[in-house]
C-alpha atoms as a PDB file:
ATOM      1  CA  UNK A   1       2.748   1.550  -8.640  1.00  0.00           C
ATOM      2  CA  UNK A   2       0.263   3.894 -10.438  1.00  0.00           C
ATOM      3  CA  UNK A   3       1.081   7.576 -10.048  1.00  0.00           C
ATOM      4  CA  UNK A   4      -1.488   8.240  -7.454  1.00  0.00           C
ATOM      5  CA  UNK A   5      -0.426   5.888  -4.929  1.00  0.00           C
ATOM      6  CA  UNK A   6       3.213   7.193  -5.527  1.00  0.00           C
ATOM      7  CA  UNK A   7       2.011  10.509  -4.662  1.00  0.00           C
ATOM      8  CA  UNK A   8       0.413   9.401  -1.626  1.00  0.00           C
ATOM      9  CA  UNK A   9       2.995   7.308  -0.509  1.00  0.00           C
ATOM     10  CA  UNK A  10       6.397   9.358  -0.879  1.00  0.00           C
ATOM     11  CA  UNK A  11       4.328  12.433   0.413  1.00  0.00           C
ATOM     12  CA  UNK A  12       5.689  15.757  -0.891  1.00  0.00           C
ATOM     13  CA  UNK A  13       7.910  14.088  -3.344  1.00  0.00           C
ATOM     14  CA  UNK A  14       7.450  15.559  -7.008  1.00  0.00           C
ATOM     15  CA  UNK A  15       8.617  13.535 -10.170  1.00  0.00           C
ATOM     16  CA  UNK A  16      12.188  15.056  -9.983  1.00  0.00           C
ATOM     17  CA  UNK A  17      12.573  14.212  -6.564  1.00  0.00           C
ATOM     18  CA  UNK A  18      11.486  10.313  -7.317  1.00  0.00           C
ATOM     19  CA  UNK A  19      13.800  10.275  -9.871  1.00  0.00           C
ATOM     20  CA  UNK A  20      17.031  11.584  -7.721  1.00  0.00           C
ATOM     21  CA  UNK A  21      15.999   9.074  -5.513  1.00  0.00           C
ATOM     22  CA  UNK A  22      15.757   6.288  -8.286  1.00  0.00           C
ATOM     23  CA  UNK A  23      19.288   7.407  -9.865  1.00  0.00           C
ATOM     24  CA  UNK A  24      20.594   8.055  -6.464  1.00  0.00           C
ATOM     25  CA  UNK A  25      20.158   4.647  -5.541  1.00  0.00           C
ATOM     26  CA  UNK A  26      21.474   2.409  -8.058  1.00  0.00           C
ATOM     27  CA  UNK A  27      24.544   5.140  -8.815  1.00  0.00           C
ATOM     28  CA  UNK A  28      25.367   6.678  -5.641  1.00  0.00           C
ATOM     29  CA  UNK A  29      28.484   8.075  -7.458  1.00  0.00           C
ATOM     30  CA  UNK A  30      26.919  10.131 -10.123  1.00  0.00           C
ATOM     31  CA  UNK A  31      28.157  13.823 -10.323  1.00  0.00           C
ATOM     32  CA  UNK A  32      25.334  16.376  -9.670  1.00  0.00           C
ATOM     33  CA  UNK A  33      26.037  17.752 -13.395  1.00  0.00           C
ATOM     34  CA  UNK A  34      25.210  14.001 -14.709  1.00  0.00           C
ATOM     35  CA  UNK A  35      22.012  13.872 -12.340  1.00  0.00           C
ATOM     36  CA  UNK A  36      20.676  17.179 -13.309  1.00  0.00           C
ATOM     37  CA  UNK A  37      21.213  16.170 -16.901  1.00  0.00           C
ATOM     38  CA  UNK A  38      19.402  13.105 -16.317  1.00  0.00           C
ATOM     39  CA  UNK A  39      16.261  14.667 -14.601  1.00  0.00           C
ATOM     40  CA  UNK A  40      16.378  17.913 -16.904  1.00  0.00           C
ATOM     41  CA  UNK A  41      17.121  20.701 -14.135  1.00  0.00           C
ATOM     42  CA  UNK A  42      20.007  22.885 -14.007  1.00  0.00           C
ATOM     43  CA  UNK A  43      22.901  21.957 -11.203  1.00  0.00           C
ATOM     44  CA  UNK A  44      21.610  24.524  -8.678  1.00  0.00           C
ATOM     45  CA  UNK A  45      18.115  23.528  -8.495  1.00  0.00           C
ATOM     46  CA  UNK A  46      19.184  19.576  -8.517  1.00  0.00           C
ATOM     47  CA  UNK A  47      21.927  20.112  -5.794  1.00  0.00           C
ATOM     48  CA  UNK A  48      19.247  22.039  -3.766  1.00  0.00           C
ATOM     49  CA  UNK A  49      17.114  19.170  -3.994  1.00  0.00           C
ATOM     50  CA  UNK A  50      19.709  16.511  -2.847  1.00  0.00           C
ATOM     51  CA  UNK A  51      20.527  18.676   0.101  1.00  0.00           C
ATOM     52  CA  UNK A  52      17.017  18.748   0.891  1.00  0.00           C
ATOM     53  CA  UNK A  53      16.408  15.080   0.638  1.00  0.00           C
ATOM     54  CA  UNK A  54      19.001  14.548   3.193  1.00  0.00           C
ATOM     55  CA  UNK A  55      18.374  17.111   5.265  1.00  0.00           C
ATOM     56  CA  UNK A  56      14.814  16.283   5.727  1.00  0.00           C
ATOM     57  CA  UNK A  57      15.982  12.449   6.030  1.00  0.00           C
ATOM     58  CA  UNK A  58      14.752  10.880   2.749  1.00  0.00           C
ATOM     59  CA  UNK A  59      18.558  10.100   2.095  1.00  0.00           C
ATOM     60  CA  UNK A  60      20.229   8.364   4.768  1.00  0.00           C
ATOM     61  CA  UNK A  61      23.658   8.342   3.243  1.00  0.00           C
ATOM     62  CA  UNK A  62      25.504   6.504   0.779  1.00  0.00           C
ATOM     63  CA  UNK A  63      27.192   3.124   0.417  1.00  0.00           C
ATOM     64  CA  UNK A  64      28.754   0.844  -1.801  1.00  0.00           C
ATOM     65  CA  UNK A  65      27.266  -2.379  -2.517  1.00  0.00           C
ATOM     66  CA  UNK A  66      29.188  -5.709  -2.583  1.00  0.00           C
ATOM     67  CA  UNK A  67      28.653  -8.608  -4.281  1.00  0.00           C
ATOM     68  CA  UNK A  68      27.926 -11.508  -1.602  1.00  0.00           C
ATOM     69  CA  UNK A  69      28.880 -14.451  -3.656  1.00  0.00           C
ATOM     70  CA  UNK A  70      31.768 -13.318  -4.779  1.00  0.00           C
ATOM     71  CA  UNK A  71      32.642 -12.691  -1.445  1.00  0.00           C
ATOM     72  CA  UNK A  72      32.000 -15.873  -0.197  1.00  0.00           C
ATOM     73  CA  UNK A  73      28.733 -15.181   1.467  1.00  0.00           C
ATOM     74  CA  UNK A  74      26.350 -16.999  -0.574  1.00  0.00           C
ATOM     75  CA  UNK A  75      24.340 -19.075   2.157  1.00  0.00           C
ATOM     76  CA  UNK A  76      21.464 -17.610   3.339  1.00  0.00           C
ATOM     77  CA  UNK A  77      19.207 -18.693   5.936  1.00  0.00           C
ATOM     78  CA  UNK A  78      16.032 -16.781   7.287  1.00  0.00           C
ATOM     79  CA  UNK A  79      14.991 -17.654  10.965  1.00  0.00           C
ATOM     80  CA  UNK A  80      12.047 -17.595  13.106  1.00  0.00           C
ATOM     81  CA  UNK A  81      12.748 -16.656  16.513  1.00  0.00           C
ATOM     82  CA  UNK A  82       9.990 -17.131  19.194  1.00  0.00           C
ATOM     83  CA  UNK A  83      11.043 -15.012  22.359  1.00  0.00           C
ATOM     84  CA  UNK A  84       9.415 -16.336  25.694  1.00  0.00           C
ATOM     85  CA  UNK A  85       9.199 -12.754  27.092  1.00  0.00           C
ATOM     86  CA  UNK A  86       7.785 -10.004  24.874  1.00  0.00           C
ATOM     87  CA  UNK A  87       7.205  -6.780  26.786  1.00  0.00           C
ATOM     88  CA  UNK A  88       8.712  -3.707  25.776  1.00  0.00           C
ATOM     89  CA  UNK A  89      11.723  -3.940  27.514  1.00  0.00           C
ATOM     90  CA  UNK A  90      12.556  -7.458  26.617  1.00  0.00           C
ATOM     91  CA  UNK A  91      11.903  -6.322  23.066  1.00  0.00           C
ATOM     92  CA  UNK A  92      14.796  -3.822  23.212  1.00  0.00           C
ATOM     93  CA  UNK A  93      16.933  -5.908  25.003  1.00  0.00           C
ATOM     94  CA  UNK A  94      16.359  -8.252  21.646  1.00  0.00           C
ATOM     95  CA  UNK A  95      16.261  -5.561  19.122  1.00  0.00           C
ATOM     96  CA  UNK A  96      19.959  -4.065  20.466  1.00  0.00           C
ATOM     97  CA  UNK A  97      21.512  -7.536  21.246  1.00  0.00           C
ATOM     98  CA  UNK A  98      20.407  -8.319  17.531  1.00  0.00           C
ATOM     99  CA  UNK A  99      22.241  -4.904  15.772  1.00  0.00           C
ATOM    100  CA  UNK A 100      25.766  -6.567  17.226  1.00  0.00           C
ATOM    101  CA  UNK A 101      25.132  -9.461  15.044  1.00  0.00           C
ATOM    102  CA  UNK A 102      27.281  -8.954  11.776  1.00  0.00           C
ATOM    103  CA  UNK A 103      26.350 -11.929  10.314  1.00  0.00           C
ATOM    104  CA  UNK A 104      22.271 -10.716  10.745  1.00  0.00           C
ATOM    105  CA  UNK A 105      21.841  -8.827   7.194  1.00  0.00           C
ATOM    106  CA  UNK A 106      18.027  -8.147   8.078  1.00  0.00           C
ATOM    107  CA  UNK A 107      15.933  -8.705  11.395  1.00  0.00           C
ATOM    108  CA  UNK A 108      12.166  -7.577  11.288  1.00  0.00           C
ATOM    109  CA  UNK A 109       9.751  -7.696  14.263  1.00  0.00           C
ATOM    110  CA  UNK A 110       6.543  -9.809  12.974  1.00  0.00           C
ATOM    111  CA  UNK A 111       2.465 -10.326  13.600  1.00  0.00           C
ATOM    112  CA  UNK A 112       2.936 -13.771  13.274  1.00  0.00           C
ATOM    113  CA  UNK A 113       3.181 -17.098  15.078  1.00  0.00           C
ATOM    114  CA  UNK A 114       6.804 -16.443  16.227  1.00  0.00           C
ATOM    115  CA  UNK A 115       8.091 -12.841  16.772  1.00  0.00           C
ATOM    116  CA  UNK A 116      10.961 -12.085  14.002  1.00  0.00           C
ATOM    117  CA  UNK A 117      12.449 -13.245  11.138  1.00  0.00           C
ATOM    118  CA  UNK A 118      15.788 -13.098  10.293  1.00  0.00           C
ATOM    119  CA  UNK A 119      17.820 -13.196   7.450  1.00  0.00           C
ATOM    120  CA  UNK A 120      21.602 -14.630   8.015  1.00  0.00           C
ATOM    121  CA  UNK A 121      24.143 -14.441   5.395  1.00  0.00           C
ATOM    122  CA  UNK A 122      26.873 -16.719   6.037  1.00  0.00           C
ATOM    123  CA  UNK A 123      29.789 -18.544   3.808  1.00  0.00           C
ATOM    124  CA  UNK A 124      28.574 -21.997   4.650  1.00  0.00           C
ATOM    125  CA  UNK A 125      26.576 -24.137   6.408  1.00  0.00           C
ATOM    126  CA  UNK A 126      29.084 -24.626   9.045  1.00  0.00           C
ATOM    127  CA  UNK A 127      29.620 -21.431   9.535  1.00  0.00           C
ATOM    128  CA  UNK A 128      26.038 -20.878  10.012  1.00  0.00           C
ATOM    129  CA  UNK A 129      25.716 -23.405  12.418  1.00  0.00           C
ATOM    130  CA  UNK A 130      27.861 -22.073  14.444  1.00  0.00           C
ATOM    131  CA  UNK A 131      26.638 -18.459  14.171  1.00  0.00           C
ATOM    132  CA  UNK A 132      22.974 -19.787  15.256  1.00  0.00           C
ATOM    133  CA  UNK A 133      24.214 -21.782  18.601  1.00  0.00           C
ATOM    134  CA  UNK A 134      26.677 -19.317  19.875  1.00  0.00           C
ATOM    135  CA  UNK A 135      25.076 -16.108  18.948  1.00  0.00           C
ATOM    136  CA  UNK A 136      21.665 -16.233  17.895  1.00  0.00           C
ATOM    137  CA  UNK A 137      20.058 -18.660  20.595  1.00  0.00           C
ATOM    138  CA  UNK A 138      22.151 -16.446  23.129  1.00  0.00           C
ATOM    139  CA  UNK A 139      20.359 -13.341  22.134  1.00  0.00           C
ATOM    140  CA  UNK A 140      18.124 -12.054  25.319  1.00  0.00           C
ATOM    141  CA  UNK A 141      14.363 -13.874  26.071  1.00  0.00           C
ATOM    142  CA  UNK A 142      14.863 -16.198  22.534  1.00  0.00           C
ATOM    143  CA  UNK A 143      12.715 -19.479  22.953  1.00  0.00           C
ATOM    144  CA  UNK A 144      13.179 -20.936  20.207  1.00  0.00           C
ATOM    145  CA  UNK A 145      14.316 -20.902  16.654  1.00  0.00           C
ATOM    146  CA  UNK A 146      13.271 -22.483  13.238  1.00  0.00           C
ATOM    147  CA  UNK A 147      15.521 -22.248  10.498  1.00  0.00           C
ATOM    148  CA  UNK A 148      14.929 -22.091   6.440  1.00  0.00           C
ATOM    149  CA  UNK A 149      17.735 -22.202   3.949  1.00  0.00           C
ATOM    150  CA  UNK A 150      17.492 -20.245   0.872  1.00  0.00           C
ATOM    151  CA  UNK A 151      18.755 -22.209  -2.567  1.00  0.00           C
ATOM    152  CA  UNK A 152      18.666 -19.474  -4.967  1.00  0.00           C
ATOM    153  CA  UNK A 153      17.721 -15.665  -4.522  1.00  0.00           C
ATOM    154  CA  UNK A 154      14.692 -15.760  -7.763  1.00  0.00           C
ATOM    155  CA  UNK A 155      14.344 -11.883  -6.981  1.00  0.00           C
ATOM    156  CA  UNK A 156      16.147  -9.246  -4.746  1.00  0.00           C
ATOM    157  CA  UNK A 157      14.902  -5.750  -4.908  1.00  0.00           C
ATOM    158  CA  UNK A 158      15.760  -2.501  -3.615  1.00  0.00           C
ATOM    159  CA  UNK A 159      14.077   0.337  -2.670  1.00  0.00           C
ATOM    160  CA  UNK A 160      14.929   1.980  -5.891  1.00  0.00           C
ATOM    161  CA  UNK A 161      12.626  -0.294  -7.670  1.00  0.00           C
ATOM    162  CA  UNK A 162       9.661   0.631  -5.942  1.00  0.00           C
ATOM    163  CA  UNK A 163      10.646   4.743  -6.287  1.00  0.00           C
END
């Protein structure tokens, strides 16, 4: 992304603050005396500046990241679900009856031919199976579903790389 367009698209973010956020998120651990070292502020000003971003909501916490395969999760399945109501409040029935679905990693709402995609990490295909007929066809208003299996992830990205 040229500078510019980051400018314009993170708002009142300055270079230090982008690069908090980039270190931030692929080492969440990092002491604020390593990340002020990194970015070339003193602690103070750098500590300020975290508190900031999550004050103001540009941080949303912190996490640690697992490694699906090796925890037995590596099928992945994305799903189009066509709901055969889609006012507003059949859309929140959906949207909450979807957030109680461990097994849903990602669910986005879509201007498409079907109404959202999901993306279902699972250990197997049985597993998934099992996961679409008892839970995700019994989620409120869904019509119909159409399912695509994921061989290989060829690129997975995080916010961080777009910071």
């Amino acid at each position: 992304m040229r500078e510019k367009d980051k400018s314009d698209a993170f708002g009142d973010l300055d270079r230090h603050d982008r690069r908090i956020l980039s270190i931030l998120a692929s080492e969440g651990r990092i002491s604020i005396a390593d990340l002020a070292r990194r970015i070339g502020l003193s602690k103070s000003p750098t500590q300020a500046r975290v508190r900031r971003l999550e004050e103001t909501g540009v941080i949303t916490g912190y996490r640690a990241m697992f490694d699906p395969i090796r925890m037995g999760l590596d099928h992945v399945a994305f799903v189009e679900v066509r709901l055969n109501d889609t006012r507003e409040a059949a859309l929140r029935a959906f949207n909450a009856a979807v957030a109680g679905i461990a097994q849903i990693e990602q669910a986005h709402m879509m201007a498409a031919s079907f109404d959202y995609l999901l993306k279902v990490r699972t250990r197997d295909m049985r597993d998934y199976r099992r996961v679409l007929a008892e839970e995700i066809t019994a989620l409120p208003h869904v019509e119909n579903t159409s399912t695509f299996v994921a061989m290989e992830a060829v690129k997975e990205s995080d916010v961080a790389d777009v910071i």
